[in-house]
Protein backbone atom coordinates (compact mmCIF):
# COMPACT_ATOMS: atom_id res chain seq x y z
CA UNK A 1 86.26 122.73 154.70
CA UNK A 2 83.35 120.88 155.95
CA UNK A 3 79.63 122.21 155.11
CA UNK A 4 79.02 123.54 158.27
CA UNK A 5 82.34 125.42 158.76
CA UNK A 6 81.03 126.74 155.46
CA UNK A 7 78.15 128.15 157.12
CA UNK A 8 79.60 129.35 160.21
CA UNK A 9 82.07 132.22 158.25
CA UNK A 10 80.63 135.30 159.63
CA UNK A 11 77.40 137.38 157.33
CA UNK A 12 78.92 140.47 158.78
CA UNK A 13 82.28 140.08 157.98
CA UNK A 14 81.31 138.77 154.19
CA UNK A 15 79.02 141.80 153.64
CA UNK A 16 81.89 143.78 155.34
CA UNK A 17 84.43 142.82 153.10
CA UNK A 18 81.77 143.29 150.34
CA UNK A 19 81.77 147.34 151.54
CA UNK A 20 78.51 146.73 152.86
CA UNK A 21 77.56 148.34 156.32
CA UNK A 22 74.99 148.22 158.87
CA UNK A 23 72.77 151.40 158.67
CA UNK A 24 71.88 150.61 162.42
CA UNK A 25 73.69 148.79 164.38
CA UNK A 26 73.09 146.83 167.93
CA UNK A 27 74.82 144.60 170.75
CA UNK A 28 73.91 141.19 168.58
CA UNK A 29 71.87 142.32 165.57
CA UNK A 30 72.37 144.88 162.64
CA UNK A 31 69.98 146.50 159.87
CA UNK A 32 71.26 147.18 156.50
CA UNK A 33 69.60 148.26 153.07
CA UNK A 34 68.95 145.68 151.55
CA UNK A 35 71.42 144.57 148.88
CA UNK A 36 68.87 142.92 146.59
CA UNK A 37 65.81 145.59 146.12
CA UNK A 38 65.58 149.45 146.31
CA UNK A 39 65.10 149.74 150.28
CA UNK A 40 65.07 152.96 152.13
CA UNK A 41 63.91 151.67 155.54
CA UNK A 42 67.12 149.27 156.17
CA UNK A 43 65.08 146.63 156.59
CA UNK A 44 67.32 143.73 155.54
CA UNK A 45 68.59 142.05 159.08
CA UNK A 46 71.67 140.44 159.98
CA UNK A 47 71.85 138.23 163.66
CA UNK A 48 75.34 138.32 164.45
CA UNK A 49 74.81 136.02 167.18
CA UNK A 50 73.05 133.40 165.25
CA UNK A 51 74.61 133.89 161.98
CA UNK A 52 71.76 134.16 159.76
CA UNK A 53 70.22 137.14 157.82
CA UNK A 54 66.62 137.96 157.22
CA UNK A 55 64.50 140.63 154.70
CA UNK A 56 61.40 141.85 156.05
CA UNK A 57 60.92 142.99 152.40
CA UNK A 58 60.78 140.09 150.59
CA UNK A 59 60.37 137.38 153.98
CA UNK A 60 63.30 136.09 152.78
CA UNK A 61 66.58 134.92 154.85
CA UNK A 62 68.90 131.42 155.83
CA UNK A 63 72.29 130.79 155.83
CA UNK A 64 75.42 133.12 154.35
CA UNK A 65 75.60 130.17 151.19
CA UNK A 66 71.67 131.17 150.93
CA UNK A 67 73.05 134.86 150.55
CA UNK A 68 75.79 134.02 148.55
CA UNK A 69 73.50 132.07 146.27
CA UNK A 70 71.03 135.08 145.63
CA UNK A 71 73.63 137.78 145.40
CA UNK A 72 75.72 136.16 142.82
CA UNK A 73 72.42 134.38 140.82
CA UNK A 74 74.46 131.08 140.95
CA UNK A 75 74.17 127.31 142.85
CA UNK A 76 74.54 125.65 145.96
CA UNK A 77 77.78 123.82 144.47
CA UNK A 78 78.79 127.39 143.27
CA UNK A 79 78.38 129.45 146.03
CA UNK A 80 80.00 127.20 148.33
CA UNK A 81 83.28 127.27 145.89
CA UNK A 82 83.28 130.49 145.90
CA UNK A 83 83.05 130.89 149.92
CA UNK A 84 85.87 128.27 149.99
CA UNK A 85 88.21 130.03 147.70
CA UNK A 86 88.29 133.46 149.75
CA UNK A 87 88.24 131.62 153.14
CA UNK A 88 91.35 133.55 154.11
CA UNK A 89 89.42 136.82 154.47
CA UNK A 90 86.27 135.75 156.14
CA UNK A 91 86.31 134.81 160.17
CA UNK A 92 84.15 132.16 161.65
CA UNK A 93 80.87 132.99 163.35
CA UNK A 94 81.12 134.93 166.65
CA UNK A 95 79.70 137.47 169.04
CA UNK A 96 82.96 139.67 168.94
CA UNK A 97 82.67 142.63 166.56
CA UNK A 98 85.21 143.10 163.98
CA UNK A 99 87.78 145.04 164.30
CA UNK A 100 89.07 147.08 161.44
CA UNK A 101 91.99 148.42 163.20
CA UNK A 102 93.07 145.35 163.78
CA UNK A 103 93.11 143.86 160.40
CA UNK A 104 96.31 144.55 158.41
CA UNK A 105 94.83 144.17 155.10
CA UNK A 106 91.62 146.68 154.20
CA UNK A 107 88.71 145.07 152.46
CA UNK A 108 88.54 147.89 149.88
CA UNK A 109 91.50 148.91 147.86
CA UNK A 110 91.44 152.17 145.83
CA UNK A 111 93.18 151.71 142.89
CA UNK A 112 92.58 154.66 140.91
CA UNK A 113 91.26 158.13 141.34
CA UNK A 114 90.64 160.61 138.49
CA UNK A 115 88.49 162.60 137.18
CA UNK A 116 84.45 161.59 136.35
CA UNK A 117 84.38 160.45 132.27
CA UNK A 118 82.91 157.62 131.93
CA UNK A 119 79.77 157.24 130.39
CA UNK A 120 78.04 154.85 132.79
CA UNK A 121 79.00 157.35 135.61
CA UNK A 122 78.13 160.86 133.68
CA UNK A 123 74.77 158.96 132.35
CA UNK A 124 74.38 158.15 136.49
CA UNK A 125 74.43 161.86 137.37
CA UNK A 126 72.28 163.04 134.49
CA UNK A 127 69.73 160.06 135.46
CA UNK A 128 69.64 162.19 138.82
CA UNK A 129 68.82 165.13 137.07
CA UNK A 130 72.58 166.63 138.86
CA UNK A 131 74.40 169.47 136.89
CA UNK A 132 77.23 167.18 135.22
CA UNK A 133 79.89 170.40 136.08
CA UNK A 134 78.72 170.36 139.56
CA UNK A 135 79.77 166.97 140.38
CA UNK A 136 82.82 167.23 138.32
CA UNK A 137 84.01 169.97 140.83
CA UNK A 138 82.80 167.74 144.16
CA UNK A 139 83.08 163.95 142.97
CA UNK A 140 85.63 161.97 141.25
CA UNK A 141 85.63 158.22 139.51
CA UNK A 142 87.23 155.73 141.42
CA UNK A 143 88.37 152.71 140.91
CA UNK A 144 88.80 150.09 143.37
CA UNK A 145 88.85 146.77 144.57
CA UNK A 146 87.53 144.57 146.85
CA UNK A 147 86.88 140.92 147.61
CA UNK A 148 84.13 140.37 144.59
CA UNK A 149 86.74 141.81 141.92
CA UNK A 150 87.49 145.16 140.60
CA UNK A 151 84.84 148.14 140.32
CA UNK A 152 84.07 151.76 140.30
CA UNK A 153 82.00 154.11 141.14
CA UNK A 154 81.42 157.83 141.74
CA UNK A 155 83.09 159.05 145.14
CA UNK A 156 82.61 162.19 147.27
CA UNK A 157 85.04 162.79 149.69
CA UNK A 158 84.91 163.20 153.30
CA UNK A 159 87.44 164.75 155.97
CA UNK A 160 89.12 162.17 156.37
CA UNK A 161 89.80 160.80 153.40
CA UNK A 162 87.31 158.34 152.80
CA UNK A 163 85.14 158.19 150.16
CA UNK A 164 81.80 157.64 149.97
CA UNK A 165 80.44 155.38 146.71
CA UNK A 166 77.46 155.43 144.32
CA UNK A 167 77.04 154.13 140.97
CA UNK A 168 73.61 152.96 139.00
CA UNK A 169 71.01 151.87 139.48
CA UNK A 170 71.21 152.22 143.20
CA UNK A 171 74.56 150.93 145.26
CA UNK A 172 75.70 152.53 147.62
CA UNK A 173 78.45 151.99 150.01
CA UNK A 174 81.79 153.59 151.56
CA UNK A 175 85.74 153.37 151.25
CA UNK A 176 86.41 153.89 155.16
CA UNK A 177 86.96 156.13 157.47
CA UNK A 178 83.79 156.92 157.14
CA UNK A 179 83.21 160.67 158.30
CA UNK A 180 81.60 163.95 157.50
CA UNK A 181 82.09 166.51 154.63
CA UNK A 182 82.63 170.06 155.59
CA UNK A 183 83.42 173.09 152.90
CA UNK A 184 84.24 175.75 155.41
CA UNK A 185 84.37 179.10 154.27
CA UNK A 186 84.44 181.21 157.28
CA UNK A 187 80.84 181.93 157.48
CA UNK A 188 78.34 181.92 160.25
CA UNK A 189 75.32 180.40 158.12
CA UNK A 190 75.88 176.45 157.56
CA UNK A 191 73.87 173.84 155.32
CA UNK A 192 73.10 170.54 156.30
CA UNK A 193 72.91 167.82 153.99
CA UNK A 194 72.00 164.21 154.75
CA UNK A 195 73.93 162.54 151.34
CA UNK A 196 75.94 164.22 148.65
CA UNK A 197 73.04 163.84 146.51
CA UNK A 198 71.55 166.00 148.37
CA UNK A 199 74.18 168.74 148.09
CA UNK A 200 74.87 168.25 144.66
CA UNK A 201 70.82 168.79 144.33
CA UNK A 202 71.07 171.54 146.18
CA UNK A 203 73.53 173.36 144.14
CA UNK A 204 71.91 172.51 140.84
CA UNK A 205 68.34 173.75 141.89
CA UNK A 206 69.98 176.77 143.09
CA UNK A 207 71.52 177.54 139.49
CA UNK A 208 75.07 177.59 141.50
CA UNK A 209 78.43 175.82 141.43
CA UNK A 210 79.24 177.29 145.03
CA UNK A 211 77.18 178.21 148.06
CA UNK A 212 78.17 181.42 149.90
CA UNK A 213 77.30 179.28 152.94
CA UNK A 214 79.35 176.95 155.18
CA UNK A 215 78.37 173.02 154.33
CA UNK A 216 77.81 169.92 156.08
CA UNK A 217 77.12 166.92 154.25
CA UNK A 218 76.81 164.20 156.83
CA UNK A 219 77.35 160.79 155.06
CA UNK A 220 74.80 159.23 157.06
CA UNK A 221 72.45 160.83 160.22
CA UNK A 222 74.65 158.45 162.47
CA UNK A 223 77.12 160.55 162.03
CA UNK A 224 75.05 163.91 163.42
CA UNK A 225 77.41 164.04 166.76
CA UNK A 226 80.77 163.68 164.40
CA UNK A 227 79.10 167.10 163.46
CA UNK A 228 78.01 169.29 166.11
CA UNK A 229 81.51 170.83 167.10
CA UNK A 230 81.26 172.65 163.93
CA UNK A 231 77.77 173.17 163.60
CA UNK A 232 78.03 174.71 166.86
CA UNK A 233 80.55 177.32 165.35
CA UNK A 234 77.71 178.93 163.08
CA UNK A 235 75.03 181.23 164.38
CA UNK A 236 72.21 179.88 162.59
CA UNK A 237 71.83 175.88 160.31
CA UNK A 238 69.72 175.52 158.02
CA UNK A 239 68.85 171.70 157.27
CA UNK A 240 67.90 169.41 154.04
CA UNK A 241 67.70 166.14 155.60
CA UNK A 242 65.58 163.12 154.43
CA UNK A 243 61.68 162.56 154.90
CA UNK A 244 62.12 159.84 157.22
CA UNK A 245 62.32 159.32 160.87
CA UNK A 246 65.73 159.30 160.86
CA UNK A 247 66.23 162.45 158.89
CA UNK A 248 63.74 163.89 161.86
CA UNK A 249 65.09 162.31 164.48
CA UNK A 250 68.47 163.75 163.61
CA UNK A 251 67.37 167.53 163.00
CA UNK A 252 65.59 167.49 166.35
CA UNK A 253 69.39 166.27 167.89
CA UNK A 254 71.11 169.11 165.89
CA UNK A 255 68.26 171.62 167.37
CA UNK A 256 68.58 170.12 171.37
CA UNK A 257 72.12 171.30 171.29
CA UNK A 258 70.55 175.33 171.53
CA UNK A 259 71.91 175.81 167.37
CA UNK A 260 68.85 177.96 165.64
CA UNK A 261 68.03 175.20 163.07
CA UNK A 262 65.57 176.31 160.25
CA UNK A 263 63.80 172.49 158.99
CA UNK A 264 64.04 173.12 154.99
CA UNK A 265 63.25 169.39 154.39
CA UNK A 266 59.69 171.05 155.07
CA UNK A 267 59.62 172.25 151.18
CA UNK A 268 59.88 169.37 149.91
CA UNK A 269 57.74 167.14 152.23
CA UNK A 270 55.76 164.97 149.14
CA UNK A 271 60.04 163.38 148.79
CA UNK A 272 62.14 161.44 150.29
CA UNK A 273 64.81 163.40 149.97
CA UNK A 274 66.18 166.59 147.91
CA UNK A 275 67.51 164.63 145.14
CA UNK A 276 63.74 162.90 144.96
CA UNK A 277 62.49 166.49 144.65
CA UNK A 278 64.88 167.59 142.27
CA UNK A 279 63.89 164.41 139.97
CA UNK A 280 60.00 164.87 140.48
CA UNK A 281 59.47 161.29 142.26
CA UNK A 282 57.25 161.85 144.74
CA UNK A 283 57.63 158.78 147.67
CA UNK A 284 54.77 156.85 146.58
CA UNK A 285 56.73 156.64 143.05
CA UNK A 286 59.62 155.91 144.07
CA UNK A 287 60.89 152.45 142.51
CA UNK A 288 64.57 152.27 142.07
CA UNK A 289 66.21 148.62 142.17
CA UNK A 290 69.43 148.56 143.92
CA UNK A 291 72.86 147.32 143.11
CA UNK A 292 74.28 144.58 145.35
CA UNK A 293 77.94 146.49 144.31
CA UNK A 294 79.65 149.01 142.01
CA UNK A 295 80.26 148.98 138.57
CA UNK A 296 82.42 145.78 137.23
CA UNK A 297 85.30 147.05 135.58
């Protein structure tokens, strides 16, 4: 492979393969968190069309051998090698989006599932000030592996059975589908959530291993119109969504659909987000460095 096939293998379909998403996503362009640094804004940008990636954060950006090169701390020589040996799985640069249907293979294979127990992950949740029996009964250790190696990580389960991954000190990412978690329990009062996190937050603030109210954790706000068919079965939603614009933007789309939404993110307005609250870092404080993946097993 010459240099400049080298340089044409897609960003997005590296990162992809990597379990690494676009938090917003557009016609030639997408903005992800970025994987080097603690960033809540998504301000790390990928041009699909030109093939090159860019942090506002840092005003850094090039090539995907650039990328490789920072994410993996090595050379030029090494991260080329590297690129070379999983050419297979990577597609050359090009406007059409990837399709995941269409690929055979999935980028992320779950190896193991079992319960949480080791000490990296159990030191994770106590770190975030969680109830350790809380997120025994809602998250589970898995293992898995992708195109880097073999990992884990904490996962929370969606509907349809997908997980979605965290592990310290701040990576975050998704075994697909990716969808919404619901705990329905027949009730006409639901709770929105933005992340697990925040659920998990929720119940350990509240002294509780169960709410006696219907949940919705969302995985993401994208996902709000995944959502409304059910919130729309429940007379009155009560939401803990993030701080942000997005969190905002998304309870003022859950409240246009005529639902009686009561804003709880309200209480805790000096935090990002619930699990922020629950920890006592106020935004300003806030100075978590992020994991480019999961744990290396």
């Amino acid at each position: 492979m010459t240099l400049t096939e080298t340089k044409q293998i897609s960003i997005r379909k590296y990162l992809h393969n990597l379990g690494i998403y676009p938090i917003k996503e557009y016609s030639h362009y997408g903005m992800y968190y970025s994987p080097f640094r603690d960033d809540r804004n998504a301000s790390f940008k990928v041009d699909f069309n030109k093939n090159f990636w860019h942090d506002f954060g840092t005003s850094e950006g090039g090539t995907l051998i650039d990328l490789v090169m920072k994410l993996e701390n090595c050379s030029f020589h090494e991260a080329v090698t590297k690129l070379e040996r999983n050419l297979n799985t990577f597609s050359f640069h090009g406007n059409a989006i990837p399709d995941e249907k269409k690929n055979d293979t999935p980028t992320i294979v779950i190896q193991n599932i079992a319960p949480i127990t080791h000490p990296k992950l159990t030191g994770w949740i106590r770190q975030r000030s969680v109830d350790l029996n809380v997120a025994r009964l809602y998250c589970r250790e898995v293992h898995y592996q992708n195109q880097a190696g073999n990992f884990f990580a904490l996962g929370f389960g969606n509907d349809k059975g997908g997980y979605e991954l965290s592990s310290p000190p701040n990576f975050k990412s998704c075994i697909s589908p990716k969808e919404i978690t619901t705990i329905r329990d027949n009730q006409n009062i639901c709770l929105v959530f933005e992340g697990f996190w925040d659920f998990l937050s929720y119940l350990t603030l509240q002294k509780i291993e169960k709410s006696k109210h219907n949940i919705a954790v969302l995985n993401s706000v994208a996902n709000v119109p995944k959502a409304m068919d059910f919130l729309k079965l429940h007379s009155e939603i009560y939401t803990y969504l993030d701080n942000d614009d997005a969190g905002k933007k998304a309870t003022e789309l859950i409240k246009s659909s005529g639902i009686i939404v009561h804003n709880r993110s309200t209480k805790f307005a000096e935090y990002k987000d619930l699990n922020d609250y629950l920890c006592q870092k106020p935004i300003q404080k806030s100075n978590i460095k992020k994991r480019k993946t999961g744990l290396k097993q």
